[in-house]
Protein backbone atom coordinates (compact mmCIF):
# COMPACT_ATOMS: atom_id res chain seq x y z
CA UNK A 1 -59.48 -45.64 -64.04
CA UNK A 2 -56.83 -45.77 -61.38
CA UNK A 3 -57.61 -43.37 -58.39
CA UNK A 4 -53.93 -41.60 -58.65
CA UNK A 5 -55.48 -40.54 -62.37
CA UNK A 6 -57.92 -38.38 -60.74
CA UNK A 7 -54.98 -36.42 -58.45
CA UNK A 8 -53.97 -33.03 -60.42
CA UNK A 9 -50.27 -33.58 -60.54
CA UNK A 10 -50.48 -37.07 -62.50
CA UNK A 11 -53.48 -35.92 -64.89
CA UNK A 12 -50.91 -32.71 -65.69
CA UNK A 13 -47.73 -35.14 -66.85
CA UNK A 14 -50.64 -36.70 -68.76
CA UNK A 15 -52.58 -34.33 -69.96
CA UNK A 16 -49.42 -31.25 -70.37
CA UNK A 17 -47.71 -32.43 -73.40
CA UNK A 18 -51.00 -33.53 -75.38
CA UNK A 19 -52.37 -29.47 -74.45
CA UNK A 20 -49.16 -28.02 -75.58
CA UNK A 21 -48.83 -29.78 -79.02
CA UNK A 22 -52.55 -28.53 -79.90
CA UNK A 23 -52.26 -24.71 -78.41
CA UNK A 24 -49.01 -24.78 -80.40
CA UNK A 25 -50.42 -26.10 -83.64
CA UNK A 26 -53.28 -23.22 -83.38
CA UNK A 27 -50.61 -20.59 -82.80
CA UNK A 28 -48.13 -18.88 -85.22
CA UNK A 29 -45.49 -19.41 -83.96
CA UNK A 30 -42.33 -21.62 -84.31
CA UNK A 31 -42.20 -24.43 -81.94
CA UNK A 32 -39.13 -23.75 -79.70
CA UNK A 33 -40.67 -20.16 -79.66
CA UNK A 34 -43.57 -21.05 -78.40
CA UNK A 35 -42.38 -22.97 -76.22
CA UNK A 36 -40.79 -20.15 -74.39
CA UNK A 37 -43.63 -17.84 -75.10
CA UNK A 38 -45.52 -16.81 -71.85
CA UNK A 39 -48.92 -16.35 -73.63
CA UNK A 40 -48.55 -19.66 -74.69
CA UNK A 41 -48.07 -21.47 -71.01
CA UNK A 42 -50.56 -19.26 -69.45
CA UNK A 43 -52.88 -20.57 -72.46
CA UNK A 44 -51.38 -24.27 -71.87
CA UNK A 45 -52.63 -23.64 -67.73
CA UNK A 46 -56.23 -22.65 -68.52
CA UNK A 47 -56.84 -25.39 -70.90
CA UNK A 48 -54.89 -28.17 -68.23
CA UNK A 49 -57.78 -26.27 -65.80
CA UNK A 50 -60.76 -26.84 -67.82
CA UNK A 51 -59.62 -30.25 -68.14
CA UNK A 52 -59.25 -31.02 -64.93
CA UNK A 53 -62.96 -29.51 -64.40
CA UNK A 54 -63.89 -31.70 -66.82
CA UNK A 55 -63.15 -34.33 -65.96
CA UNK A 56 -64.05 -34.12 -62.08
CA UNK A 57 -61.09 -33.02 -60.56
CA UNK A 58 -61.24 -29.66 -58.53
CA UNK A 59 -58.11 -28.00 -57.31
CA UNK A 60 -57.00 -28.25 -53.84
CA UNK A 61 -57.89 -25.17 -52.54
CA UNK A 62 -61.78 -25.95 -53.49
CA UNK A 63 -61.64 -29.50 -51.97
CA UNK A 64 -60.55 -28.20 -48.50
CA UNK A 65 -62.97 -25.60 -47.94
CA UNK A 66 -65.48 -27.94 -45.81
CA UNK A 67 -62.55 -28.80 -43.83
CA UNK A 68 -61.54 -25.45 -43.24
CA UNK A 69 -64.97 -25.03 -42.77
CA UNK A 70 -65.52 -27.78 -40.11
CA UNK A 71 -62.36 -26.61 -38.30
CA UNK A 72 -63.62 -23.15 -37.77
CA UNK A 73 -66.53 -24.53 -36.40
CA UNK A 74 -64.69 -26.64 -34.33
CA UNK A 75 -62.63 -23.68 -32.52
CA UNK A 76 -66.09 -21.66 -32.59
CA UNK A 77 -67.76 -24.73 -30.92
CA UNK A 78 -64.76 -25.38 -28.31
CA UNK A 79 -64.72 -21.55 -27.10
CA UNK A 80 -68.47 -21.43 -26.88
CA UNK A 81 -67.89 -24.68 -24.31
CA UNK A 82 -65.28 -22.68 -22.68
CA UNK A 83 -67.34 -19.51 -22.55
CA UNK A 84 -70.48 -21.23 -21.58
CA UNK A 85 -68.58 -23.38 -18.25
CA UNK A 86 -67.03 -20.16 -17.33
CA UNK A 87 -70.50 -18.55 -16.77
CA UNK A 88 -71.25 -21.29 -14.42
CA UNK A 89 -68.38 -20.05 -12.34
CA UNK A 90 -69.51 -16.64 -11.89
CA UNK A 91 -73.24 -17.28 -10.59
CA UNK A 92 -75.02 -18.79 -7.71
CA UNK A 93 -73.65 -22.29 -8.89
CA UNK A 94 -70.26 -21.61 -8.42
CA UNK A 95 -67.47 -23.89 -7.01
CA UNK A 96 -63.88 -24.60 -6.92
CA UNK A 97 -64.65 -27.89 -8.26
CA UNK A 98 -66.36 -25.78 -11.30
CA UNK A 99 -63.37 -23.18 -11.34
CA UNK A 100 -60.78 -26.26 -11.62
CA UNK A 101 -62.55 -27.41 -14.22
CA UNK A 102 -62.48 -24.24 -16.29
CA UNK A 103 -58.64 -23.79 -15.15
CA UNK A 104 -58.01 -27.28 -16.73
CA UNK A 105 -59.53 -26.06 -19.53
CA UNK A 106 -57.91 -23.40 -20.56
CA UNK A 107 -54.81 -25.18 -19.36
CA UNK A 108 -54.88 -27.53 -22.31
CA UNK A 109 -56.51 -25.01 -24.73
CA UNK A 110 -54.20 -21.86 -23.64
CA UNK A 111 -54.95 -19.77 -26.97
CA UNK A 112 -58.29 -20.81 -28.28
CA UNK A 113 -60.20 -17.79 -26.68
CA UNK A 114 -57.34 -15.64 -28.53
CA UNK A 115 -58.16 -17.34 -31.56
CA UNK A 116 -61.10 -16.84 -31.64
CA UNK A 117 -60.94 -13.95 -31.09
CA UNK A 118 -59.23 -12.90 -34.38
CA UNK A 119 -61.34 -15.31 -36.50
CA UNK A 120 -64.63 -13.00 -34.88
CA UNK A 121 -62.44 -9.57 -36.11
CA UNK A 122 -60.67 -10.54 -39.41
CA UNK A 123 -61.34 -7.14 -40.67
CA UNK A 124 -59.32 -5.90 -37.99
CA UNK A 125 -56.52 -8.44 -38.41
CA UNK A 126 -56.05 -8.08 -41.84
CA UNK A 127 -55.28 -4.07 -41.81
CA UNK A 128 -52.57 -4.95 -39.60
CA UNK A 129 -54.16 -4.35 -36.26
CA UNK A 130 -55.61 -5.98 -33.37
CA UNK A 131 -57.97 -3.76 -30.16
CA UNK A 132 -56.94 -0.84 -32.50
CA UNK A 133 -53.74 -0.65 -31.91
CA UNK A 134 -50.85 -1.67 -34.31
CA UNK A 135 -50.24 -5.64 -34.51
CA UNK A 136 -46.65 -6.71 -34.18
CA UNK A 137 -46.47 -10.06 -36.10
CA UNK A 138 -44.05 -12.62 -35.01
CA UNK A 139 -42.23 -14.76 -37.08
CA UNK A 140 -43.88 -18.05 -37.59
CA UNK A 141 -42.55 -21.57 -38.90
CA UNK A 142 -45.00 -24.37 -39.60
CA UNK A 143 -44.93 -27.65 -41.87
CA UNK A 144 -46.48 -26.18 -44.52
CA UNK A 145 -45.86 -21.57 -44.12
CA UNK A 146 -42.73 -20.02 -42.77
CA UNK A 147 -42.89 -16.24 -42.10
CA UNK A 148 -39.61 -15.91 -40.15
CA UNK A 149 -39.66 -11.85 -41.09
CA UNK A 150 -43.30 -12.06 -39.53
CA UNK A 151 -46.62 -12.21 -41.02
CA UNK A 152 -50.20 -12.18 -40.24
CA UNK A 153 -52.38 -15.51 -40.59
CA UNK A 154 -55.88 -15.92 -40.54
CA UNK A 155 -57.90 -19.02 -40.28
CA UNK A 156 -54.74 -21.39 -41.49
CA UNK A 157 -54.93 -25.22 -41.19
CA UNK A 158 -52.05 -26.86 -40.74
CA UNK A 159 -51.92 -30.58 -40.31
CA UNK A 160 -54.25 -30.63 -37.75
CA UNK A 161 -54.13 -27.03 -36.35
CA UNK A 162 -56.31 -24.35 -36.92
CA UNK A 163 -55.29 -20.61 -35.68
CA UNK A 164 -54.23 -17.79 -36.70
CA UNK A 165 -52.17 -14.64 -35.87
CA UNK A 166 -53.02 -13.45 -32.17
CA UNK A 167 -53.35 -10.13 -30.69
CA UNK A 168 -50.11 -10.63 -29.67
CA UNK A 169 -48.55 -11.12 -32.57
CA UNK A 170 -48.11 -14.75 -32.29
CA UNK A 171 -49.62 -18.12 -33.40
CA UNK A 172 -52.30 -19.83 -31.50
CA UNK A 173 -55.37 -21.61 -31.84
CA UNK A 174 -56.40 -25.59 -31.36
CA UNK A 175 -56.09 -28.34 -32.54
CA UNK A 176 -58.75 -30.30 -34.02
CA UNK A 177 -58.47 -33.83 -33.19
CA UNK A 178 -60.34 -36.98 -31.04
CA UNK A 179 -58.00 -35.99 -28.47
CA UNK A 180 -59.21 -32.27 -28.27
CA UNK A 181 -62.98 -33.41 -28.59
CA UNK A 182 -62.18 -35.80 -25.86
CA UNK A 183 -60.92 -33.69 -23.48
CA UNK A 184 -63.93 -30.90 -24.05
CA UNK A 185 -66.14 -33.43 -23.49
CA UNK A 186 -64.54 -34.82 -20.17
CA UNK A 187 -64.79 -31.16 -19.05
CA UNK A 188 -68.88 -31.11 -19.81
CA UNK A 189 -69.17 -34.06 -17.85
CA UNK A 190 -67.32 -33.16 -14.90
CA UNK A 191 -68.92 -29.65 -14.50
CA UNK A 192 -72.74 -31.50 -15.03
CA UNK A 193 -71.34 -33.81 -12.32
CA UNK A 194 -70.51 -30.74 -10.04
CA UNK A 195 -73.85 -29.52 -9.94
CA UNK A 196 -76.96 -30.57 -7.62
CA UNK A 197 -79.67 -31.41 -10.00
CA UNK A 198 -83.22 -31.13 -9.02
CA UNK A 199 -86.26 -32.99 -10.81
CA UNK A 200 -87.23 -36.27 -11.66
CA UNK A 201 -84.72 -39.21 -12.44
CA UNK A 202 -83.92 -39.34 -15.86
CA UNK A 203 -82.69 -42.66 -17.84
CA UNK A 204 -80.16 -42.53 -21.01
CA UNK A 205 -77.78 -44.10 -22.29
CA UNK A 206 -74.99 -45.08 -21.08
């Protein structure tokens, strides 16, 4: 079997016509009736679902969850980094070298602590408000949602970007990507190079 016969859309032309002709049959009603009957397509839907179960293909919306998943973790993981090289400047270990590093930081990440911060109070988001006050949604166009009367979003993935609706009312979060990875990473490394280590040598690799 081809692969595009697993994707929903091409096992529906497939499947549609064959579903309709037997739901028909077992109904009594006349065909252009039924046709236009809205018992019948929801009936026609379910069956095209069970189908699709059937045969191995789950909808969209189920096969993204681990990405959604993973991207949540992601923007967990990055502000934890964030949070975490922050500390450093506050305590007896601090520098400007360390500072600079958390400036460039939140330079290239400049809403991630926001979004995180809505993805820890989604409760709060989704009644409308954000450090209990009212939330002021702005409008928001991306490649896949456009809210241009304003709308709240929580935990969306778009493309590559994961946020949702801010404090502020706007759109933030990060974007998970090599490139984003990368640059955490570089920031690690340049803080663990900023700091006077004490102990014996230690080997890894490289």
């Amino acid at each position: 079997m081809r692969s595009s016969d697993h994707h929903p859309a091409a096992y529906d032309r497939a499947q549609r016509g064959v579903v309709e002709r037997r739901i028909i049959a077992a109904s009594s009603l006349h065909s252009d009736a039924a046709m236009l009957d809205e018992n019948v397509r929801l009936a026609v839907d379910a069956e095209l679902q069970r189908e699709r179960f059937r045969a191995g293909i789950l909808p969209v919306t189920y096969s993204r969850q681990l990405i959604v998943i993973f991207a949540r973790a992601f923007l967990v993981s990055a502000d934890m980094i964030l949070k975490l090289l922050d500390a450093l400047t506050q305590g007896p270990l601090a520098s400007d070298e360390l500072k600079q590093v958390v400036a460039d930081v939140a330079l290239q990440f400049p809403t991630l602590r926001e979004a995180r911060d809505s993805s820890a109070h989604l409760d709060e988001r989704v009644r409308g408000r954000a450090r209990r006050k009212k939330l002021d949604a702005k409008p928001y166009v991306g490649p896949g949602i456009s809210s241009a009367g304003g709308g709240i979003l929580l935990e969306n993935l778009e493309d590559r970007f994961f946020g949702s609706t801010l404090a502020n009312g706007e759109h933030g979060g990060v974007e998970v990507s090599m490139a984003s990875l990368t640059a955490l990473h570089s920031a690690v490394q340049r803080a663990i190079n900023r700091l006077a280590w004490q102990g014996l040598p230690r080997v890894g690799p490289p």
